[in-house]
N, C-alpha and C. Protein backbone atom coordinates (compact mmCIF):
# COMPACT_ATOMS: atom_id res chain seq x y z
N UNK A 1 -66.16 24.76 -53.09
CA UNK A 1 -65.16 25.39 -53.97
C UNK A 1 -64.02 24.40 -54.20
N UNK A 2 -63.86 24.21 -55.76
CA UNK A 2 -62.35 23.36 -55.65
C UNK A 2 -61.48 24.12 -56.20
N UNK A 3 -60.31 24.04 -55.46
CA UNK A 3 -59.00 24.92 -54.80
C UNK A 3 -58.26 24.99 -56.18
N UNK A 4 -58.90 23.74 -57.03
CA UNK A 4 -57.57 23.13 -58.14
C UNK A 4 -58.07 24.53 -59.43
N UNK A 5 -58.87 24.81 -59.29
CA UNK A 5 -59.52 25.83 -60.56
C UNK A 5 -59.11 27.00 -60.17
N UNK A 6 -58.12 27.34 -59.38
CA UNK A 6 -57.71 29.05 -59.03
C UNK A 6 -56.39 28.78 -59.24
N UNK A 7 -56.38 30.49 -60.13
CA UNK A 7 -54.88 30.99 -60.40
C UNK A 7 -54.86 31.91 -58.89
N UNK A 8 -53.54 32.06 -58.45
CA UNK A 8 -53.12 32.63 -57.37
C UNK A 8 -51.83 33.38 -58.12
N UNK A 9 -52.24 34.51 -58.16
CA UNK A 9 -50.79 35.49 -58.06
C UNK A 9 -50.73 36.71 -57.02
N UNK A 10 -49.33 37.16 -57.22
CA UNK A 10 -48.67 38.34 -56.35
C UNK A 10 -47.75 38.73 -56.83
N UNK A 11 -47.27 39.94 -56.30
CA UNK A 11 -45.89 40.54 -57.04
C UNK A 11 -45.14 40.82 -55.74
N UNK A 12 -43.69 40.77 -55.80
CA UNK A 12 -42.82 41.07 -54.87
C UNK A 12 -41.75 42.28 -55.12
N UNK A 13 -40.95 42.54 -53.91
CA UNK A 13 -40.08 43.26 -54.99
C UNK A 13 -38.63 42.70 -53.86
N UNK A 14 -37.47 42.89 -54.82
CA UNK A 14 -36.12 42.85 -54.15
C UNK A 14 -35.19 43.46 -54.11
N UNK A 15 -34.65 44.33 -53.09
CA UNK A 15 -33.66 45.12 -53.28
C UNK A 15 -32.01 44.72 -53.39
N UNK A 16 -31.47 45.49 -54.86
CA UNK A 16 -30.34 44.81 -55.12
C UNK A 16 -28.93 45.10 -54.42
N UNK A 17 -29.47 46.59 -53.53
CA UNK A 17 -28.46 47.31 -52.61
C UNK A 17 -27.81 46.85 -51.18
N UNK A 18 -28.96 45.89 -51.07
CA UNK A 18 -28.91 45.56 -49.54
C UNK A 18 -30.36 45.86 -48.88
N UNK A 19 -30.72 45.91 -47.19
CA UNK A 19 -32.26 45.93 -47.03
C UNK A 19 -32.80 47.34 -47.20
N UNK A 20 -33.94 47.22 -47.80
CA UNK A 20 -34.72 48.40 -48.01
C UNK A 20 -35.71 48.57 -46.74
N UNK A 21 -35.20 48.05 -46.11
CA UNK A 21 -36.17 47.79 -44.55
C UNK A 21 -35.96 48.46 -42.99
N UNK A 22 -36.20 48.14 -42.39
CA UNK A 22 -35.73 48.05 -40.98
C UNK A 22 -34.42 47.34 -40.60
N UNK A 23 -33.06 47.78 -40.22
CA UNK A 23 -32.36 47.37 -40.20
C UNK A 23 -32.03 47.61 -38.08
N UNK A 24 -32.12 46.35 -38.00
CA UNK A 24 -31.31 46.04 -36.10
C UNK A 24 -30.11 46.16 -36.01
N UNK A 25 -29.36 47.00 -35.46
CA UNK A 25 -28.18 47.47 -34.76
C UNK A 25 -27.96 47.14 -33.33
N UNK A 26 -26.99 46.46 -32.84
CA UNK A 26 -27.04 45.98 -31.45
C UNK A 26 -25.93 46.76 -31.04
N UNK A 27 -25.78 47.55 -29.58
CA UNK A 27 -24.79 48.24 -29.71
C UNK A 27 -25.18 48.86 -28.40
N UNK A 28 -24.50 49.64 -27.40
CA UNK A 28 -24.23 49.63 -26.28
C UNK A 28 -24.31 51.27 -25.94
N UNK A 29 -25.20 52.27 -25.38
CA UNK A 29 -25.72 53.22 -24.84
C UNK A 29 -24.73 54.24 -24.96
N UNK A 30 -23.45 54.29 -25.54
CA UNK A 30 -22.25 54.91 -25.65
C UNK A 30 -21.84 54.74 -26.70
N UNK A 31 -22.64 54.09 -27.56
CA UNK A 31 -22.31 53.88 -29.03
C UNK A 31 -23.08 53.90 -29.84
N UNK A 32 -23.94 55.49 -29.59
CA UNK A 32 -24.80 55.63 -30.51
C UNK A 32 -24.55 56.38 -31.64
N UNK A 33 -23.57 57.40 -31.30
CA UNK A 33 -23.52 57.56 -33.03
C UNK A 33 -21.71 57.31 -33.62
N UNK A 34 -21.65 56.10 -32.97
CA UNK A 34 -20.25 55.43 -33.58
C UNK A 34 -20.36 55.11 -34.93
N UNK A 35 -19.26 55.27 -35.60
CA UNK A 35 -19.95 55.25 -37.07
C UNK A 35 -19.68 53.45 -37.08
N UNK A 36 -19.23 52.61 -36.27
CA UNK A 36 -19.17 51.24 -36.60
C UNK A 36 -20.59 51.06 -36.15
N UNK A 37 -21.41 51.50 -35.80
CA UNK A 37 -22.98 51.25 -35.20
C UNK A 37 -24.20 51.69 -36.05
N UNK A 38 -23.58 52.48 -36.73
CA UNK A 38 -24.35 53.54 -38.23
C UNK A 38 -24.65 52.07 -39.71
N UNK A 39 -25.92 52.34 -39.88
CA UNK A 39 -25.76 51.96 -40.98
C UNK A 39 -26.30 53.00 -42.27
N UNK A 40 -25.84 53.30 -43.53
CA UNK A 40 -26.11 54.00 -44.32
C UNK A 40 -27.18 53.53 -45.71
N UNK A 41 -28.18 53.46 -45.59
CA UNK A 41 -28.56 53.24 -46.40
C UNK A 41 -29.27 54.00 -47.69
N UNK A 42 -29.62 53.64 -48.94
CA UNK A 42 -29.60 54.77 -50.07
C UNK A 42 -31.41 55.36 -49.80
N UNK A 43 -31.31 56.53 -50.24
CA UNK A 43 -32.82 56.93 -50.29
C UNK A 43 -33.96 56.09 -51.09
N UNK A 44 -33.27 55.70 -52.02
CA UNK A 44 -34.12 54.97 -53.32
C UNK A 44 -33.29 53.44 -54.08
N UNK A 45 -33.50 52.52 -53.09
CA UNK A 45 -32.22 51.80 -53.31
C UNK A 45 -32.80 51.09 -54.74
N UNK A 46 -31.84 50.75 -55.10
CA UNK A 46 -32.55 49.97 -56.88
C UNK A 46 -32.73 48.61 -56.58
N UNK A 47 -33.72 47.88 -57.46
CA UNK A 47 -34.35 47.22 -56.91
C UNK A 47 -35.11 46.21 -57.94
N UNK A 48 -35.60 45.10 -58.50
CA UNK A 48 -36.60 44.46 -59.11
C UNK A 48 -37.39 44.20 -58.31
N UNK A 49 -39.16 44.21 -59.48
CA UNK A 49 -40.39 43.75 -58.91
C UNK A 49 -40.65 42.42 -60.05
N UNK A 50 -41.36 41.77 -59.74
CA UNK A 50 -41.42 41.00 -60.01
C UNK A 50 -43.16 40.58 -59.96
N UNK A 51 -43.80 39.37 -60.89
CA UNK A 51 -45.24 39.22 -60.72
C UNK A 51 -45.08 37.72 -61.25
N UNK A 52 -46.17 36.64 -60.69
CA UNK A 52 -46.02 35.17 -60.98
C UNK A 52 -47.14 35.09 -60.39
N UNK A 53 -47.43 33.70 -61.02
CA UNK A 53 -48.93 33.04 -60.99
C UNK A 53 -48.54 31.71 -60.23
N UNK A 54 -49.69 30.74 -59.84
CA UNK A 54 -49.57 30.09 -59.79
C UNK A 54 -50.57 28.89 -59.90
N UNK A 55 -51.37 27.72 -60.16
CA UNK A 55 -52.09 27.20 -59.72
C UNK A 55 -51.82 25.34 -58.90
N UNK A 56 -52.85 24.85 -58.55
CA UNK A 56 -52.88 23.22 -58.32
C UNK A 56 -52.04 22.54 -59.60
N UNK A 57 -51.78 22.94 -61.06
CA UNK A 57 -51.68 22.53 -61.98
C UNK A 57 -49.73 22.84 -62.67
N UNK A 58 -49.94 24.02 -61.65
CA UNK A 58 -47.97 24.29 -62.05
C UNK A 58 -47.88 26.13 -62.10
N UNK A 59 -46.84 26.48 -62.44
CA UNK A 59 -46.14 27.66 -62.25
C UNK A 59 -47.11 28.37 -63.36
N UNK A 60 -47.28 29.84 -63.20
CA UNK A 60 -46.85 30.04 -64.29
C UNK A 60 -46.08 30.69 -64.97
N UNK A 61 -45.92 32.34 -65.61
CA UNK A 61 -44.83 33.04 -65.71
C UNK A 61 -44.36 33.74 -64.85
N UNK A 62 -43.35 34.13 -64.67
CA UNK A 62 -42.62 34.96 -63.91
C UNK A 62 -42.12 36.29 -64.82
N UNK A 63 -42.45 37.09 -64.71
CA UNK A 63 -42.75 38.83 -65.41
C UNK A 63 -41.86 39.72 -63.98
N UNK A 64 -41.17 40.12 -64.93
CA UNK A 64 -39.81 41.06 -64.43
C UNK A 64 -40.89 42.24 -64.98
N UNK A 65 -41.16 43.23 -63.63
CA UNK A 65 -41.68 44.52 -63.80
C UNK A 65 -41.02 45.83 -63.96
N UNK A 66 -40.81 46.37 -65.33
CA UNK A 66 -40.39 47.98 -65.56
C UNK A 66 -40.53 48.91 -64.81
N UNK A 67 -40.18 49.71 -63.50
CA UNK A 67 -40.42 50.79 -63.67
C UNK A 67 -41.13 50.92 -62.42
N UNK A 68 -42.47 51.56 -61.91
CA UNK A 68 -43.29 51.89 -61.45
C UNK A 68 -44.34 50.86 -61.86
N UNK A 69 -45.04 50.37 -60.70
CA UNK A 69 -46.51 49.40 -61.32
C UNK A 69 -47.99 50.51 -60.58
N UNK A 70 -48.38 50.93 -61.55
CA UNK A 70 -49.65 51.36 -61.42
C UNK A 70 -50.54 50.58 -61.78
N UNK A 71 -51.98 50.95 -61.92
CA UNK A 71 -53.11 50.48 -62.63
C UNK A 71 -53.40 50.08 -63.97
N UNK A 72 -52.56 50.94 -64.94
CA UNK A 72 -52.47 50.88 -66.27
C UNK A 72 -51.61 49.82 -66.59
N UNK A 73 -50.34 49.98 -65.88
CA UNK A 73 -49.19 48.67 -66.31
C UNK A 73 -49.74 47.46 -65.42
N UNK A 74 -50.56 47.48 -64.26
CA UNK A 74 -51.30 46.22 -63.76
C UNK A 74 -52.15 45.79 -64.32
N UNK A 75 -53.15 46.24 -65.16
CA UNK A 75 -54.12 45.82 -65.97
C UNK A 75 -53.25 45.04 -67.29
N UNK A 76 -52.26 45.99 -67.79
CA UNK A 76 -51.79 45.14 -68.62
C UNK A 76 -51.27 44.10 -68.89
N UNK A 77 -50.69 43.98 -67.94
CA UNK A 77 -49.83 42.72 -67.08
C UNK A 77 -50.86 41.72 -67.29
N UNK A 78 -52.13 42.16 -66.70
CA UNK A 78 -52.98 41.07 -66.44
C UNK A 78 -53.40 40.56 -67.67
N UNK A 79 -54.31 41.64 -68.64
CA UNK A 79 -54.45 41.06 -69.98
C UNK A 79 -53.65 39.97 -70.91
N UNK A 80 -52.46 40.50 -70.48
CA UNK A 80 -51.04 39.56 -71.34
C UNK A 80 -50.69 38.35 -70.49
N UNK A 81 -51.11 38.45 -69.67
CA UNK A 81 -50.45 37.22 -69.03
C UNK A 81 -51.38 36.08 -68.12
N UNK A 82 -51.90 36.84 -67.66
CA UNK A 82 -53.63 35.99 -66.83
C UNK A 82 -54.36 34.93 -67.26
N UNK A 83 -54.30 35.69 -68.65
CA UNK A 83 -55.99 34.58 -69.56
C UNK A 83 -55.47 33.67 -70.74
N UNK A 84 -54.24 33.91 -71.30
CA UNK A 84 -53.46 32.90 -71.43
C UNK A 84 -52.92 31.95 -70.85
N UNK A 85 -52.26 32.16 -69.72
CA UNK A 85 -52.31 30.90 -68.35
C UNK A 85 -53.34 30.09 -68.46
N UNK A 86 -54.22 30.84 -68.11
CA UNK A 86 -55.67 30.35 -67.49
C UNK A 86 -56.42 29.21 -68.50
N UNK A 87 -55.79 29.81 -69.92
CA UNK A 87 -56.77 29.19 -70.74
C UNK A 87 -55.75 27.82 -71.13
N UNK A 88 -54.38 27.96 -71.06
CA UNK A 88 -53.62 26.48 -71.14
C UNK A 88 -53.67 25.64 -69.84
N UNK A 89 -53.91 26.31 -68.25
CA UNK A 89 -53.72 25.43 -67.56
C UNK A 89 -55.16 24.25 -66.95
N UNK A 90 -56.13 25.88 -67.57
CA UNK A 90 -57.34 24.92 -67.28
C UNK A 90 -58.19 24.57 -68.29
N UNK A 91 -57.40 24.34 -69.10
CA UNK A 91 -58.51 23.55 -70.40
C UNK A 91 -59.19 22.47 -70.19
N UNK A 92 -60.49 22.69 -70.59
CA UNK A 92 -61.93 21.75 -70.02
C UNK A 92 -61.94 21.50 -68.51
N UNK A 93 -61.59 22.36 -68.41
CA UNK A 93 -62.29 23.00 -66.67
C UNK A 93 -63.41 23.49 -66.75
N UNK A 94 -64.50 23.35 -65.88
CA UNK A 94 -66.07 23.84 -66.33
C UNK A 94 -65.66 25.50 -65.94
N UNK A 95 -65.43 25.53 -64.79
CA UNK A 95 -65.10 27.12 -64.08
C UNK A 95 -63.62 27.00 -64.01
N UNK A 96 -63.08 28.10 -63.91
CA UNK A 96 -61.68 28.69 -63.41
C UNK A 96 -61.85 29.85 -62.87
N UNK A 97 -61.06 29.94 -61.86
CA UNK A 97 -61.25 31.54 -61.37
C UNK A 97 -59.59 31.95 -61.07
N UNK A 98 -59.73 33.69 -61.33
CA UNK A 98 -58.31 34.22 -61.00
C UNK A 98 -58.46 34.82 -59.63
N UNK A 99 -57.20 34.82 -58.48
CA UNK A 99 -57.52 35.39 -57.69
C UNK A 99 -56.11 36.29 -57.48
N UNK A 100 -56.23 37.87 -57.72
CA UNK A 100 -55.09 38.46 -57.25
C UNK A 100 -55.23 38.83 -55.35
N UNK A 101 -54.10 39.37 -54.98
CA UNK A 101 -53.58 40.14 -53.80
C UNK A 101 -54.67 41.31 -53.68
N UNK A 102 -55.52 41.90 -54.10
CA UNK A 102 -55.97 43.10 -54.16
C UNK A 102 -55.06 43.92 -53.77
N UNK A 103 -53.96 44.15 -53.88
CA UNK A 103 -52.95 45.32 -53.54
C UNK A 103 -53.81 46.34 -53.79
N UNK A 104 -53.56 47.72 -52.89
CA UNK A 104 -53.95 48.63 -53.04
C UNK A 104 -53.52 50.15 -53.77
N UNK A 105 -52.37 49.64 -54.26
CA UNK A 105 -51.63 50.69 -55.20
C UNK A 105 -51.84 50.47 -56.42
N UNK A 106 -52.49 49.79 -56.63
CA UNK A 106 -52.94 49.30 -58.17
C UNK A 106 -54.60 50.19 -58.61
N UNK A 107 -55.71 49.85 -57.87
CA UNK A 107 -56.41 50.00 -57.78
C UNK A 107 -57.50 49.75 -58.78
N UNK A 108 -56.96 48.27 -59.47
CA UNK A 108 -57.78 47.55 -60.24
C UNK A 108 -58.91 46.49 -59.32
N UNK A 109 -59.74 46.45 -60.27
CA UNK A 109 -60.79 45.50 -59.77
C UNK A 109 -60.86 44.57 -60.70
N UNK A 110 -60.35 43.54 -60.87
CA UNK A 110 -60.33 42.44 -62.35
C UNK A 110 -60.24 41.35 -61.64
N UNK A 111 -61.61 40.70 -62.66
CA UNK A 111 -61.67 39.30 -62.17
C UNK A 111 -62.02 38.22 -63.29
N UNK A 112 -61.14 37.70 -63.76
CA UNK A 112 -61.68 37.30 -64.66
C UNK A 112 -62.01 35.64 -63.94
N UNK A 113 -63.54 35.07 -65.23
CA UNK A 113 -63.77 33.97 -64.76
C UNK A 113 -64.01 33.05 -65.99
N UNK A 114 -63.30 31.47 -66.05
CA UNK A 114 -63.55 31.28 -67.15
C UNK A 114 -64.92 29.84 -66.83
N UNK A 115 -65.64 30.05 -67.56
CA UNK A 115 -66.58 29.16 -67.91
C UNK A 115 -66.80 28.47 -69.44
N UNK A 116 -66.74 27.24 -69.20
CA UNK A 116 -67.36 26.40 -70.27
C UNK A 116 -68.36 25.61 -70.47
N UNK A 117 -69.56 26.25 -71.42
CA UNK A 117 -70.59 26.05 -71.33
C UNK A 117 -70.35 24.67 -71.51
């Protein structure tokens, strides 16, 4: 397999509130519900997602995601943005292959492969 004929993407996301995560509090058996020991964080903090490619050959777009990413807006994503990459970065490449994350909230199966006879 050569490494140089794969697109590699993923999507991330970033929260603009502060962490949407697990947050460590260090604090002393008598200061548990001190409110200097409390941290408050939002139920639904706001946030960008984000999706980018990449290959051996260079970047490619970086796609600011609307909203909710399902299957429908992941497929689309992909159509618009995948096979255009693919087809400027690997021109007269015999094979190219795409390889996503298989995330599982998507629940697409797309693979596209390019060949030139």
């Amino acid at each position: 397999m050569d490494w140089r004929g794969v697109l590699w993407s993923d999507e991330s996301r970033a929260s603009l509130e502060g962490p949407d995560g697990a947050v460590k509090i260090w604090r002393k058996k008598h200061e548990r519900f001190n409110p200097d020991c409390l941290v408050q964080k939002p139920h639904h903090p706001k946030g960008i997602m984000v999706w980018g490619c990449f290959s051996w050959y260079g970047l490619g777009p970086l796609i600011i995601i609307e909203g909710m990413i399902t299957g429908a807006t992941y497929s689309k994503l992909l159509e618009a943005h995948v096979m255009p990459t693919m087809l400027v970065m690997f021109d007269g490449m015999e094979t190219a292959y795409f390889q996503h994350d298989n995330a599982p909230l998507t629940g697409v199966q797309w693979q596209p492969v390019i060949s030139n006879p």
